[in-house]
N, C-alpha and C. Protein backbone atom coordinates (compact mmCIF):
# COMPACT_ATOMS: atom_id res chain seq x y z
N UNK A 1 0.83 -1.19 0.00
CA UNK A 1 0.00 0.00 0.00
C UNK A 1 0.87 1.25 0.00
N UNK A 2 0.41 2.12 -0.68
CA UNK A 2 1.00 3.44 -0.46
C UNK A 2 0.60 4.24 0.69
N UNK A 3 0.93 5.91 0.68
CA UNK A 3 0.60 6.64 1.63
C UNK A 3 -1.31 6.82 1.48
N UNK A 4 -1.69 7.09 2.21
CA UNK A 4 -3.57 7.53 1.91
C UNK A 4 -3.28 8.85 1.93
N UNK A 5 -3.97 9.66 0.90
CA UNK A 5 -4.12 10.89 1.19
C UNK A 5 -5.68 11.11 0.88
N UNK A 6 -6.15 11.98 1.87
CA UNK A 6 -7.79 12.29 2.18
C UNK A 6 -8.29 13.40 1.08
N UNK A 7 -6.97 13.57 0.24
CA UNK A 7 -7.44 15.29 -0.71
C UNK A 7 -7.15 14.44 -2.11
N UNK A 8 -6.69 13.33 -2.48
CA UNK A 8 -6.59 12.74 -3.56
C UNK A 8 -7.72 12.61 -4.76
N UNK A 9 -7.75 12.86 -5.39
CA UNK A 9 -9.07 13.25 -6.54
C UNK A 9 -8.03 12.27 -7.64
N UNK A 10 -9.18 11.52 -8.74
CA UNK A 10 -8.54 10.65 -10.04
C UNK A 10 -8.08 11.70 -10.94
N UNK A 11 -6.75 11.30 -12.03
CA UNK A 11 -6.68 12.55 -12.84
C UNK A 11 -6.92 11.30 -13.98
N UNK A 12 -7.48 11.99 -14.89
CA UNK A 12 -8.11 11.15 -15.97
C UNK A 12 -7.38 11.21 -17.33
N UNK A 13 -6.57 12.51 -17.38
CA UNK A 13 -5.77 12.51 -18.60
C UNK A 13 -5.54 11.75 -19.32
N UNK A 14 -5.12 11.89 -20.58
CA UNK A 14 -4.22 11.07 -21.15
C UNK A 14 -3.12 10.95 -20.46
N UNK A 15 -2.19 9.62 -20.35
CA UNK A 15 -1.42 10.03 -20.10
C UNK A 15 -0.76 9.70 -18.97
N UNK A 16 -1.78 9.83 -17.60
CA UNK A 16 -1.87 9.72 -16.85
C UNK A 16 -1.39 8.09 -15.99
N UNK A 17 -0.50 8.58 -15.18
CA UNK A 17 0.12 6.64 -15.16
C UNK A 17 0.44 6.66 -13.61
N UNK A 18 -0.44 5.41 -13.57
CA UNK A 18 -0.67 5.25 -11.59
C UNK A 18 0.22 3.76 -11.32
N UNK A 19 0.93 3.70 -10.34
CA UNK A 19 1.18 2.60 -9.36
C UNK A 19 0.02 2.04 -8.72
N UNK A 20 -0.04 0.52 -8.82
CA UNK A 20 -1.40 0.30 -8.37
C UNK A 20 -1.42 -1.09 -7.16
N UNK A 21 -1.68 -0.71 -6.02
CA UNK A 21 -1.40 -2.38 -5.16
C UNK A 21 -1.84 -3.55 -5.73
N UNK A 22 -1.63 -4.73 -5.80
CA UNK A 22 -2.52 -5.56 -5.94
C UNK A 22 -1.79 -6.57 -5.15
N UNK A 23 -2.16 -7.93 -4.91
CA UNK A 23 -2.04 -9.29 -4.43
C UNK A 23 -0.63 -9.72 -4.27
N UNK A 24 -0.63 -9.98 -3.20
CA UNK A 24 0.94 -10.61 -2.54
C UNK A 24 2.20 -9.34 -2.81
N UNK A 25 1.31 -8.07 -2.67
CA UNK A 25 2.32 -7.02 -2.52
C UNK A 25 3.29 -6.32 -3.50
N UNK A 26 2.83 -7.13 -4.63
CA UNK A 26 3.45 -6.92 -6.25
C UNK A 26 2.90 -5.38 -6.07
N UNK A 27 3.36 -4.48 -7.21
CA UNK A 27 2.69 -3.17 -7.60
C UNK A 27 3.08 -3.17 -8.76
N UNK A 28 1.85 -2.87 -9.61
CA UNK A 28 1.62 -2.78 -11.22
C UNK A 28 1.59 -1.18 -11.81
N UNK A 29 1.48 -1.10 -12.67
CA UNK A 29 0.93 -0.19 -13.35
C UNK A 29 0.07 0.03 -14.67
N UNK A 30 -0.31 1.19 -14.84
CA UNK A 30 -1.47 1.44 -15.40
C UNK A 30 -1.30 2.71 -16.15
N UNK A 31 -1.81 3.26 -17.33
CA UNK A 31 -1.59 4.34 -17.84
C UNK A 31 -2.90 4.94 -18.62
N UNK A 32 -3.61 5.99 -18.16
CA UNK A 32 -4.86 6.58 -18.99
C UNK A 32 -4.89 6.82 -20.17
N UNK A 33 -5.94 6.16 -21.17
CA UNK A 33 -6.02 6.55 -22.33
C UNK A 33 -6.87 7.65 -22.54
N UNK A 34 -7.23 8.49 -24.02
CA UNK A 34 -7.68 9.59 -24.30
C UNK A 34 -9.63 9.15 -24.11
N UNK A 35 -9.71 7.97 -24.14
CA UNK A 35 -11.06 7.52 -23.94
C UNK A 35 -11.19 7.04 -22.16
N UNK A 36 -10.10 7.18 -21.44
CA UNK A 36 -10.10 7.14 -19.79
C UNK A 36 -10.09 5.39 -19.61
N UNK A 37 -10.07 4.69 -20.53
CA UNK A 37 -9.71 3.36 -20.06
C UNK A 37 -8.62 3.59 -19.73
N UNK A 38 -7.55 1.79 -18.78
CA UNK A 38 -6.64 2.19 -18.02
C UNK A 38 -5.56 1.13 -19.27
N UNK A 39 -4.86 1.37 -19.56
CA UNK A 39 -3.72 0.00 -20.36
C UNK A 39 -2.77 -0.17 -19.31
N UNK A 40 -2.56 -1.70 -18.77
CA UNK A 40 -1.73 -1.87 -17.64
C UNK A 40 -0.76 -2.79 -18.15
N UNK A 41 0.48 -2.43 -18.03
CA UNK A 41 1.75 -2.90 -18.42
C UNK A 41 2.27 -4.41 -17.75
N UNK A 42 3.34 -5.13 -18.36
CA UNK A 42 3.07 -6.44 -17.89
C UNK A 42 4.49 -6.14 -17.25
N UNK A 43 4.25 -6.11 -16.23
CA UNK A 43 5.83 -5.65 -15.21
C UNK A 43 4.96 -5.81 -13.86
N UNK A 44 5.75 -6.08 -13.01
CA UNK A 44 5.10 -5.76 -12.01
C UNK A 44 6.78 -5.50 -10.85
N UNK A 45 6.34 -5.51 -9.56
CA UNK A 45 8.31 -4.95 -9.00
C UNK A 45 7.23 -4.71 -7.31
N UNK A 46 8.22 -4.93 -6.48
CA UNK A 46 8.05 -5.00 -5.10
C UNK A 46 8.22 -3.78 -4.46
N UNK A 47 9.16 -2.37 -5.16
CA UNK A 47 9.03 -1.19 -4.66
C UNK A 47 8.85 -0.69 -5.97
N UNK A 48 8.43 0.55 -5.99
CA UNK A 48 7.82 1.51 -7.42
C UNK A 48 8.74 1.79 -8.19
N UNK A 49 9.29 1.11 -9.37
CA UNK A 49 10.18 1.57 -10.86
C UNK A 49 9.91 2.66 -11.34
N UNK A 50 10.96 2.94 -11.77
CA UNK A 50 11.42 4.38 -12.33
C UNK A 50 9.99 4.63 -13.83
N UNK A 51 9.48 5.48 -13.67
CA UNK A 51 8.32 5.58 -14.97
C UNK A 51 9.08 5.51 -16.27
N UNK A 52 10.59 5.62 -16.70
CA UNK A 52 10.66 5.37 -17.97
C UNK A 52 10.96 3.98 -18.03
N UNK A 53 11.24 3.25 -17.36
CA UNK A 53 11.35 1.77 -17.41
C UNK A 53 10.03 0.91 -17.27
N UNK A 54 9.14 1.79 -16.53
CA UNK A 54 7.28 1.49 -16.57
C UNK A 54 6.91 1.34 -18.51
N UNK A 55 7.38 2.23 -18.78
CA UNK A 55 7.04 2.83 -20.18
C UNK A 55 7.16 2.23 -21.09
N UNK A 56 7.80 1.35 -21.19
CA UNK A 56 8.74 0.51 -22.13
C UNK A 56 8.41 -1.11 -22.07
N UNK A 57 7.74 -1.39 -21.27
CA UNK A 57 7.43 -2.62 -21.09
C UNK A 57 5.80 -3.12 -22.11
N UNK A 58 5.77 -4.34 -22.30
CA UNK A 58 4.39 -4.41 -23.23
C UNK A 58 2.99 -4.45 -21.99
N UNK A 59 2.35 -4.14 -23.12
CA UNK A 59 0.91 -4.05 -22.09
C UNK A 59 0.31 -5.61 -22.32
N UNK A 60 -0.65 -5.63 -21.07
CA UNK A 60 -1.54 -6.97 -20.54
C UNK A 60 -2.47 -6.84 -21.24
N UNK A 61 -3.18 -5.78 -21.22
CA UNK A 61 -4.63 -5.81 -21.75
C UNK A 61 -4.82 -3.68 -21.32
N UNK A 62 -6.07 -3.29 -21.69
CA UNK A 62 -6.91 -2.14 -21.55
C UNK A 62 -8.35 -2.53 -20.72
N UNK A 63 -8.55 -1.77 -19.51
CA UNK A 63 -9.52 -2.16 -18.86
C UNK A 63 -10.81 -0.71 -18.71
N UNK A 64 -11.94 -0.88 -18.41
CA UNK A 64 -12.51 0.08 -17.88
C UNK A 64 -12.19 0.18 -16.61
N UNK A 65 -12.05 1.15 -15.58
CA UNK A 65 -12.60 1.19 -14.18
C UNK A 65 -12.97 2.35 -14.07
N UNK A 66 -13.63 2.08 -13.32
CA UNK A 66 -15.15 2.67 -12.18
C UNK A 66 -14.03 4.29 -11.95
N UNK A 67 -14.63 5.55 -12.68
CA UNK A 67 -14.00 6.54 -12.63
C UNK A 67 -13.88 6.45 -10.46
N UNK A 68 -15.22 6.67 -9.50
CA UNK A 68 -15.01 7.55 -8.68
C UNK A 68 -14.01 6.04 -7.89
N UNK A 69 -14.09 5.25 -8.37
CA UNK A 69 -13.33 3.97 -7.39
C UNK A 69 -11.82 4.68 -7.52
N UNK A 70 -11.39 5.25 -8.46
CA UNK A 70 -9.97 5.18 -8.59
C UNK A 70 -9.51 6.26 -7.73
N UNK A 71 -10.55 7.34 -7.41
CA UNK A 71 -10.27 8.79 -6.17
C UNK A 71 -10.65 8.22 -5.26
N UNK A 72 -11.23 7.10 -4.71
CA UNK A 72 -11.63 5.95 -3.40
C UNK A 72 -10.24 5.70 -3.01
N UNK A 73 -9.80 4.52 -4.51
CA UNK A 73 -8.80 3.79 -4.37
C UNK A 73 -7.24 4.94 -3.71
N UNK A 74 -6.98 5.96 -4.48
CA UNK A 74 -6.05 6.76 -4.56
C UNK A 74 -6.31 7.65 -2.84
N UNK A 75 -7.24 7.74 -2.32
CA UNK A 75 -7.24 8.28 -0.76
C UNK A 75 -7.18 7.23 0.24
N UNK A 76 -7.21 5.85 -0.31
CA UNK A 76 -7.24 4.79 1.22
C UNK A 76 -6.00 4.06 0.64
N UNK A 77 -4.66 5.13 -0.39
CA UNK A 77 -3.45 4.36 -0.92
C UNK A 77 -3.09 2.95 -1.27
N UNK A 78 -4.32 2.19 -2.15
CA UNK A 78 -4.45 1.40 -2.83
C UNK A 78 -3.75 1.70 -4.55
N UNK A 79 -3.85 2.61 -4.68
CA UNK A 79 -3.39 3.42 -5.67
C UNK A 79 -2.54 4.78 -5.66
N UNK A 80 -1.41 5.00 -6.71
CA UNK A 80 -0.62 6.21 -6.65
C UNK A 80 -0.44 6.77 -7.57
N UNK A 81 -0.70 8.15 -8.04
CA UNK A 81 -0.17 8.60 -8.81
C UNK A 81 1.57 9.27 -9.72
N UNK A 82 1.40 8.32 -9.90
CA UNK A 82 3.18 8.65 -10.65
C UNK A 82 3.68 10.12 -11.74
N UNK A 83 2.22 10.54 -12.43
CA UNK A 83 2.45 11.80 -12.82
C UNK A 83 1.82 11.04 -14.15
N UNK A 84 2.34 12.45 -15.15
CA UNK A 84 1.59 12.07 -16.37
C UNK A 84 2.88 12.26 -17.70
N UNK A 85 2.46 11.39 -18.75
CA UNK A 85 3.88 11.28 -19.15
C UNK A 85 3.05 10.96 -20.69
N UNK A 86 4.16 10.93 -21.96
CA UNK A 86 3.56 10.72 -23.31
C UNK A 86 3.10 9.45 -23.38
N UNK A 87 1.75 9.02 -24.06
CA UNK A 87 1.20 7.96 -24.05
C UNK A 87 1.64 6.81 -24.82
N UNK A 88 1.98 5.65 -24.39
CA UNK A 88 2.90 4.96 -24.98
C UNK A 88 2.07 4.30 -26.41
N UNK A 89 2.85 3.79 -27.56
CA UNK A 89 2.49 3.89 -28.70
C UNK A 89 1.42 3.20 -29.20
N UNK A 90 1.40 1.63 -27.83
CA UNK A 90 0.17 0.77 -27.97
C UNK A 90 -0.99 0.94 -27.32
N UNK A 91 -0.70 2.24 -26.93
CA UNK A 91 -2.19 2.75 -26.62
C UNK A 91 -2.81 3.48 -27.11
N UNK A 92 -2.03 3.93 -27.95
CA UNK A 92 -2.88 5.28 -29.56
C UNK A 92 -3.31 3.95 -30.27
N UNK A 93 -3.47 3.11 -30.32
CA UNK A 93 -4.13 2.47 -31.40
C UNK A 93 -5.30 1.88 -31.02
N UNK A 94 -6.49 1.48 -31.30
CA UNK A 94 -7.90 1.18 -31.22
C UNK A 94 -7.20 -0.04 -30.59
N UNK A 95 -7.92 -0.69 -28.79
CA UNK A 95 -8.06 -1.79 -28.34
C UNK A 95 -9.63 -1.87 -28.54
N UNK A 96 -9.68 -3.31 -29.35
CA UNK A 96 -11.18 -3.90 -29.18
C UNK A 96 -11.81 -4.56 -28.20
N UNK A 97 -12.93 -4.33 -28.13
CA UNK A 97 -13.85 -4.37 -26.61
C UNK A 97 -15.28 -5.55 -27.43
N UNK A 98 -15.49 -6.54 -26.49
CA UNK A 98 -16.75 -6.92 -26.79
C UNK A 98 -17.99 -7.18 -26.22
N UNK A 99 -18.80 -6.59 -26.67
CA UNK A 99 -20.01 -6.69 -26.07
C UNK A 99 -20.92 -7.83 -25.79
N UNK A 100 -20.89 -8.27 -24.43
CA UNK A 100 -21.59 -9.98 -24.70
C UNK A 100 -23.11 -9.52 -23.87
N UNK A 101 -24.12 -9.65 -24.39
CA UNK A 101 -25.58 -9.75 -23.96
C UNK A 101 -25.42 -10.87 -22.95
N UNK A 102 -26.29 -10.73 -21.82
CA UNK A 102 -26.66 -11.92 -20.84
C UNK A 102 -27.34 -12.80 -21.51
N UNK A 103 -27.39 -13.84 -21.89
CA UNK A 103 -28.11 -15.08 -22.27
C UNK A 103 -28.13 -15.43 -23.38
N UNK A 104 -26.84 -14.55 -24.62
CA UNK A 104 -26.65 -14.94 -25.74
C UNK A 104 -25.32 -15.71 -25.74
N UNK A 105 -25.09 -16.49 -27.39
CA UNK A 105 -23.51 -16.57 -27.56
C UNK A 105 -23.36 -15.80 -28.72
N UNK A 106 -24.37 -14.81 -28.80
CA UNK A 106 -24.16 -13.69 -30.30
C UNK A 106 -23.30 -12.31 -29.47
N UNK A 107 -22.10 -11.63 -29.81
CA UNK A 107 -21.47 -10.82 -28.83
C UNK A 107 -21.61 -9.75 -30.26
N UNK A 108 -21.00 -8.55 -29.53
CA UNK A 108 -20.90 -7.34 -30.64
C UNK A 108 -19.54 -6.70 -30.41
N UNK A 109 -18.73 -6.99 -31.60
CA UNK A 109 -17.32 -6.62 -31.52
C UNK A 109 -16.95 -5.21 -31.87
N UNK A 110 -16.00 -4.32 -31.20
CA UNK A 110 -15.78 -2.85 -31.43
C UNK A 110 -14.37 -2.94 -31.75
N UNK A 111 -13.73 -2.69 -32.86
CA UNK A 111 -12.20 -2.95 -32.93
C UNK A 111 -12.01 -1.65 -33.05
N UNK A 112 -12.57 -0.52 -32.73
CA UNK A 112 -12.02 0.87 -33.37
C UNK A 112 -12.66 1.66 -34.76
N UNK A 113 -12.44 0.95 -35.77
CA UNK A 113 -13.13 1.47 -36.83
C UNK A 113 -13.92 0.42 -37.35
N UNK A 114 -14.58 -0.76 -36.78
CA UNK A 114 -15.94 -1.45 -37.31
C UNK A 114 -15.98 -2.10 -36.41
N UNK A 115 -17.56 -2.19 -36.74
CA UNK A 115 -18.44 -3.06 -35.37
C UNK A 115 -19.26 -4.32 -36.10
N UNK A 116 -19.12 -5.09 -35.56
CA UNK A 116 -19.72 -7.34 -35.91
C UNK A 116 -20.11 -7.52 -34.99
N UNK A 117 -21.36 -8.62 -35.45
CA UNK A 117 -21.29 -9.36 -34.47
C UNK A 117 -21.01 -10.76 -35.24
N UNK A 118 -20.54 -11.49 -33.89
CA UNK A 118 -20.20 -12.72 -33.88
C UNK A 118 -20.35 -13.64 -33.02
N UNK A 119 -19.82 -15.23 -33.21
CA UNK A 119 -20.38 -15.66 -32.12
C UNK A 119 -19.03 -16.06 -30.94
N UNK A 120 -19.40 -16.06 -29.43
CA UNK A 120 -18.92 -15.48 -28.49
C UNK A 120 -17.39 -16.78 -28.76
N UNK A 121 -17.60 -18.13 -29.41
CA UNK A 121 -16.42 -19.04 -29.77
C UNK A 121 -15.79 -18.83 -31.22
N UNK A 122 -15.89 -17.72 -31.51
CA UNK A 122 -14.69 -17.32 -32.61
C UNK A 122 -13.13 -17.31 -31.87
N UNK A 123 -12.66 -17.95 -32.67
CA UNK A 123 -11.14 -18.19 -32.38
C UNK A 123 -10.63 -16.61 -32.37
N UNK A 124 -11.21 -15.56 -33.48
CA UNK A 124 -10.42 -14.55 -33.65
C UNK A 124 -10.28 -13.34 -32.27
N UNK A 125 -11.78 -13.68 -31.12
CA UNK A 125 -11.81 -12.86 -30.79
C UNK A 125 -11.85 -13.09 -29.02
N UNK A 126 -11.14 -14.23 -29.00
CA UNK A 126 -11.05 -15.28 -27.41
C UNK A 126 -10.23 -14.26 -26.36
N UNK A 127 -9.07 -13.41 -27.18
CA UNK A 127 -8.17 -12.13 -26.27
C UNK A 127 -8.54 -10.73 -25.90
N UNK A 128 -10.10 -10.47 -26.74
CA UNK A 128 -10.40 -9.07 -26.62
C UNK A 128 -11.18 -9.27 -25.49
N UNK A 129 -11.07 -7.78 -24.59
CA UNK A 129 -12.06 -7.37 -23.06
C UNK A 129 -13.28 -7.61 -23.45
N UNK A 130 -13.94 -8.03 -22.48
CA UNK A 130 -15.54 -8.11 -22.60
C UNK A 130 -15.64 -6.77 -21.68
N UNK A 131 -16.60 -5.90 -22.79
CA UNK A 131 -17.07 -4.59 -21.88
C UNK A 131 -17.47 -4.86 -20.38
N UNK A 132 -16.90 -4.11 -19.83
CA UNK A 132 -16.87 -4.08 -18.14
C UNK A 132 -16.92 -3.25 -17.41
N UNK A 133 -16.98 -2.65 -16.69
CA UNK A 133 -16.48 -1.52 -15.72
C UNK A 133 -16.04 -2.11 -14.23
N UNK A 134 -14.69 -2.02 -14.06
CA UNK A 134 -14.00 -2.74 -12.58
C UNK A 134 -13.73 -1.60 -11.53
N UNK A 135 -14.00 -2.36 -10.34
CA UNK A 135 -13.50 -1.08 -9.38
C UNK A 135 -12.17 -1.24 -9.07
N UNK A 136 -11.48 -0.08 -8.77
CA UNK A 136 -9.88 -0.20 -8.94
C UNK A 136 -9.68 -0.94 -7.69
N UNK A 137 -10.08 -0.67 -6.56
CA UNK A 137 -9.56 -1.42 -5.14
C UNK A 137 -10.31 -2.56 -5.11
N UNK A 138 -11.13 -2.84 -5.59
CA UNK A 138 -11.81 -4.45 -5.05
C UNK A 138 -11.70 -5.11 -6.59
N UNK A 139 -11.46 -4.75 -7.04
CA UNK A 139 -11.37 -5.44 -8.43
C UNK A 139 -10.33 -5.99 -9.44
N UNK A 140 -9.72 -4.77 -9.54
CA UNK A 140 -8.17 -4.39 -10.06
C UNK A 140 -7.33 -5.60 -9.59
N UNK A 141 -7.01 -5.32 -8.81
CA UNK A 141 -5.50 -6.07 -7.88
C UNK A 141 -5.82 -7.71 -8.68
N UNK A 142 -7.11 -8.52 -8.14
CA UNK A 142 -7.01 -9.83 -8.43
C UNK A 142 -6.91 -9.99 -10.21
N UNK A 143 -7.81 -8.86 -10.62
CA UNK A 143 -8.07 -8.92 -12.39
C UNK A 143 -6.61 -9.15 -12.85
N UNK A 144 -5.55 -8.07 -11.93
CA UNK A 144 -3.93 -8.15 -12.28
C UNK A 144 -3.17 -9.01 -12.18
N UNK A 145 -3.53 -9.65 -11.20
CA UNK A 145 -2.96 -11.52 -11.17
C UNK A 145 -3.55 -12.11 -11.99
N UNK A 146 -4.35 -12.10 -12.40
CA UNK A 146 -4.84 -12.78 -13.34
C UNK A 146 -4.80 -12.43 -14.55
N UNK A 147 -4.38 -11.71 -15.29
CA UNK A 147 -3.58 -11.45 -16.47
C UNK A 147 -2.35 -11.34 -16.50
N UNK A 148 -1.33 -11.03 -15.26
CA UNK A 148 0.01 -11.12 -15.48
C UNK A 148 0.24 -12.75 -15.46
N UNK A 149 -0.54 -13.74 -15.33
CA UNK A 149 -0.69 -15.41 -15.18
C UNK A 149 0.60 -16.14 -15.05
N UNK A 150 1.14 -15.67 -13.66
CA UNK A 150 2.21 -16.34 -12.82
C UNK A 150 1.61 -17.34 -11.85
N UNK A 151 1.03 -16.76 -11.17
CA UNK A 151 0.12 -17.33 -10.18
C UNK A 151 -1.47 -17.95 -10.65
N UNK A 152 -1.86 -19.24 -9.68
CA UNK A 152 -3.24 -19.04 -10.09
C UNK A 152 -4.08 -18.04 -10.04
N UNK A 153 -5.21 -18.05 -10.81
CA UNK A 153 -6.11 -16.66 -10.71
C UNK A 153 -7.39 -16.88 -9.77
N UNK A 154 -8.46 -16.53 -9.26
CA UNK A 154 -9.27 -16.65 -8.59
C UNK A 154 -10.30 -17.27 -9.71
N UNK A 155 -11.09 -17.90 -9.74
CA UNK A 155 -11.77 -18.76 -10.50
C UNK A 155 -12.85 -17.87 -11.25
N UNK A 156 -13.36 -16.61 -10.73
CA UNK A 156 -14.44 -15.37 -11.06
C UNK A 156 -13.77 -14.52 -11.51
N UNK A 157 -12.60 -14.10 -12.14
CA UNK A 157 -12.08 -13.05 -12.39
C UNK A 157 -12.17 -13.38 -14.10
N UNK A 158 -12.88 -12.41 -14.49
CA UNK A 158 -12.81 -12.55 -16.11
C UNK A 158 -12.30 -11.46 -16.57
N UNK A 159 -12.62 -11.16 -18.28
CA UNK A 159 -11.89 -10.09 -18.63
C UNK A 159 -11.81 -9.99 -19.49
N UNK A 160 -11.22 -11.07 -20.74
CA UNK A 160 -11.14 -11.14 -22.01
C UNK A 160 -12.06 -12.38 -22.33
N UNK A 161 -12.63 -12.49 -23.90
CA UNK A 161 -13.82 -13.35 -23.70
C UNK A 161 -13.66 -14.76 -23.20
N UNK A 162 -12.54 -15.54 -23.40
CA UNK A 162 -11.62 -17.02 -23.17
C UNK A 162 -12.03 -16.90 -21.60
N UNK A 163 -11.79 -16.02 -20.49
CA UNK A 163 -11.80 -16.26 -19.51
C UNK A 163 -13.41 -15.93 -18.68
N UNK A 164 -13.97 -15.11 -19.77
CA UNK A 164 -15.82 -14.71 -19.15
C UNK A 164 -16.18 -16.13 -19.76
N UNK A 165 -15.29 -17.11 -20.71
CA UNK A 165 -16.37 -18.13 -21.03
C UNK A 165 -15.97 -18.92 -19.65
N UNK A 166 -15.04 -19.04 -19.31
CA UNK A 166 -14.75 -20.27 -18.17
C UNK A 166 -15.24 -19.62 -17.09
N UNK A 167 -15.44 -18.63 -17.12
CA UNK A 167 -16.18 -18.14 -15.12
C UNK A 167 -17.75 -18.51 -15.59
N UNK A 168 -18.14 -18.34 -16.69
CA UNK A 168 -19.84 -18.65 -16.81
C UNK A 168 -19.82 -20.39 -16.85
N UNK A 169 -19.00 -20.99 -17.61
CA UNK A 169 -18.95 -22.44 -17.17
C UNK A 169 -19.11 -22.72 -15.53
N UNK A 170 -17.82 -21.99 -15.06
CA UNK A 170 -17.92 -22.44 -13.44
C UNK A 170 -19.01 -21.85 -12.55
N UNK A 171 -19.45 -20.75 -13.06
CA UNK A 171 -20.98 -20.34 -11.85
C UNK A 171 -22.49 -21.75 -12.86
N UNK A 172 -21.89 -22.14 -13.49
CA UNK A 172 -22.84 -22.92 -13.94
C UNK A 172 -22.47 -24.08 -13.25
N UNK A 173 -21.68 -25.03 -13.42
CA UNK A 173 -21.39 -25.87 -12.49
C UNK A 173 -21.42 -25.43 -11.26
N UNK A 174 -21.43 -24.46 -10.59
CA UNK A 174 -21.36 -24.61 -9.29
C UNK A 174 -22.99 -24.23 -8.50
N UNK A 175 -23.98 -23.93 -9.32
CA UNK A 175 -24.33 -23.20 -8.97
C UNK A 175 -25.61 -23.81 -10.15
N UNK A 176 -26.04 -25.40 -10.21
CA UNK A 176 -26.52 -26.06 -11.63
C UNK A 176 -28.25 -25.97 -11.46
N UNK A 177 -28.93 -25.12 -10.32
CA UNK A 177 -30.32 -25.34 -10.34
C UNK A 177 -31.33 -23.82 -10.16
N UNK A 178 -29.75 -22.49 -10.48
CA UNK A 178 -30.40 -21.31 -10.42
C UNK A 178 -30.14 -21.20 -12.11
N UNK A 179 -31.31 -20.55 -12.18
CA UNK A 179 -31.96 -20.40 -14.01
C UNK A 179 -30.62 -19.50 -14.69
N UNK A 180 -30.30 -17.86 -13.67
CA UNK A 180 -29.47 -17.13 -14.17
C UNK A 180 -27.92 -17.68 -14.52
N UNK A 181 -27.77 -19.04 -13.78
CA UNK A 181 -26.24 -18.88 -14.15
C UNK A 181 -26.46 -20.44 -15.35
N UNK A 182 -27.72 -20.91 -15.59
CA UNK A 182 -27.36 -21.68 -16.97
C UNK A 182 -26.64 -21.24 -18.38
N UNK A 183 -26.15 -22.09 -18.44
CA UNK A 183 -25.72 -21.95 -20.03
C UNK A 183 -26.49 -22.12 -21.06
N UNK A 184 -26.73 -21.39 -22.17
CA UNK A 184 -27.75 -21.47 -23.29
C UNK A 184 -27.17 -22.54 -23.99
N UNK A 185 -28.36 -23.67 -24.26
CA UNK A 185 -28.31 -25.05 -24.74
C UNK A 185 -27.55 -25.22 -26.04
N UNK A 186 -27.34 -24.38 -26.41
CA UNK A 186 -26.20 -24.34 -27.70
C UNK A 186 -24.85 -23.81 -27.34
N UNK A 187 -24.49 -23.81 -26.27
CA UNK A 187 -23.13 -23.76 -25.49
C UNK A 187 -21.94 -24.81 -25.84
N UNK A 188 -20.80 -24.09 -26.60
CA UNK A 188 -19.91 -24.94 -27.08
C UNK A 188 -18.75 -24.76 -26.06
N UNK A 189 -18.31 -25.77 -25.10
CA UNK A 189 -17.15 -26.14 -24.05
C UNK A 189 -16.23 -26.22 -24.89
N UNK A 190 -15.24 -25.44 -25.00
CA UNK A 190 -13.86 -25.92 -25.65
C UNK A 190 -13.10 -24.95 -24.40
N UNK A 191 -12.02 -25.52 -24.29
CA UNK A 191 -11.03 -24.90 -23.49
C UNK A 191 -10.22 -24.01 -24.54
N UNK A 192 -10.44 -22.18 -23.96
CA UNK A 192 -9.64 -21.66 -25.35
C UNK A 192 -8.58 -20.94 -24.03
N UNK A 193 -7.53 -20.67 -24.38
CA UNK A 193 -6.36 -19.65 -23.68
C UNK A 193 -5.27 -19.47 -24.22
């Protein structure tokens, strides 16, 4: 954890690149895009790295979070701000996001400049985010173990579509006589990752 400060407000910039706690004391980072999603770099380090060595590393994925969670997160020092710096190059380019309806396997794909739909077991589209919005302190940290995939991940943590298909498998198995967590009878099980 970092220091808490009680006057901490989110800065949303572009640009904008936070130190972020997560699980077993690792600290990640994260950098604001011009659309306020967060792109979090695949590094992680036990005390806070220098931001041009943050900079340079490849990214995990692009996430939504919960704008007021991150001025939550940033006053109870779950989060830090490192300052704001030029936006690194794989984040000027369109990350695609997909839209999955509750109770379909028809999803709606956004790559930037065109929108499909398709169905949710296309091989092409098993790595893109399923639209989300995460809260940075209760959310973040485990989502980050679970895409930096050193460690096991918590079995509910989804994110990209490969892993929202295996958490809806497992609240279905676990969970096989409530209506909401069935699987629609044309549900194809393949293990994708």
């Amino acid at each position: 954890m970092f220091q808490a400060s009680a006057t901490s407000r989110a800065d949303l910039k572009s640009g904008t690149l936070y130190a972020v706690s997560g699980e077993a004391h690792w600290i990640y980072y994260g950098q604001v895009l011009p659309d306020k999603r967060i792109g979090f770099f695949h590094r992680r380090d036990h005390e806070l790295a220098d931001p041009s060595e943050i900079l340079t590393r490849p990214l995990m994925g692009v996430v939504s979070v919960e704008y007021p969670s991150i001025t939550r997160a940033l006053r109870s020092g779950a989060w830090f701000k490192l300052g704001r710096f030029e936006l690194v190059d794989d984040l000027q380019r369109p990350w695609p996001m997909v839209h999955w309806p509750v109770g379909t396997l028809t999803v709606g794909v956004s790559d930037g400049t065109h929108e499909y739909d398709t169905r949710v077991e296309n091989p092409a589209i098993q790595n893109m985010e399923v639209i989300a919005s995460w809260d940075a302190e209760y959310h973040i940290p485990a989502r980050l173990t679970a895409d930096f995939g050193k460690e096991e991940a918590a079995w509910h943590v989804g994110g990209p579509v490969w892993r929202e298909r295996k958490v809806k498998e497992e609240y279905s198995r676990r969970f096989p006589g409530t209506p909401w967590h069935q699987l629609p009878h044309e549900w194809v099980s393949t293990t994708v990752s």
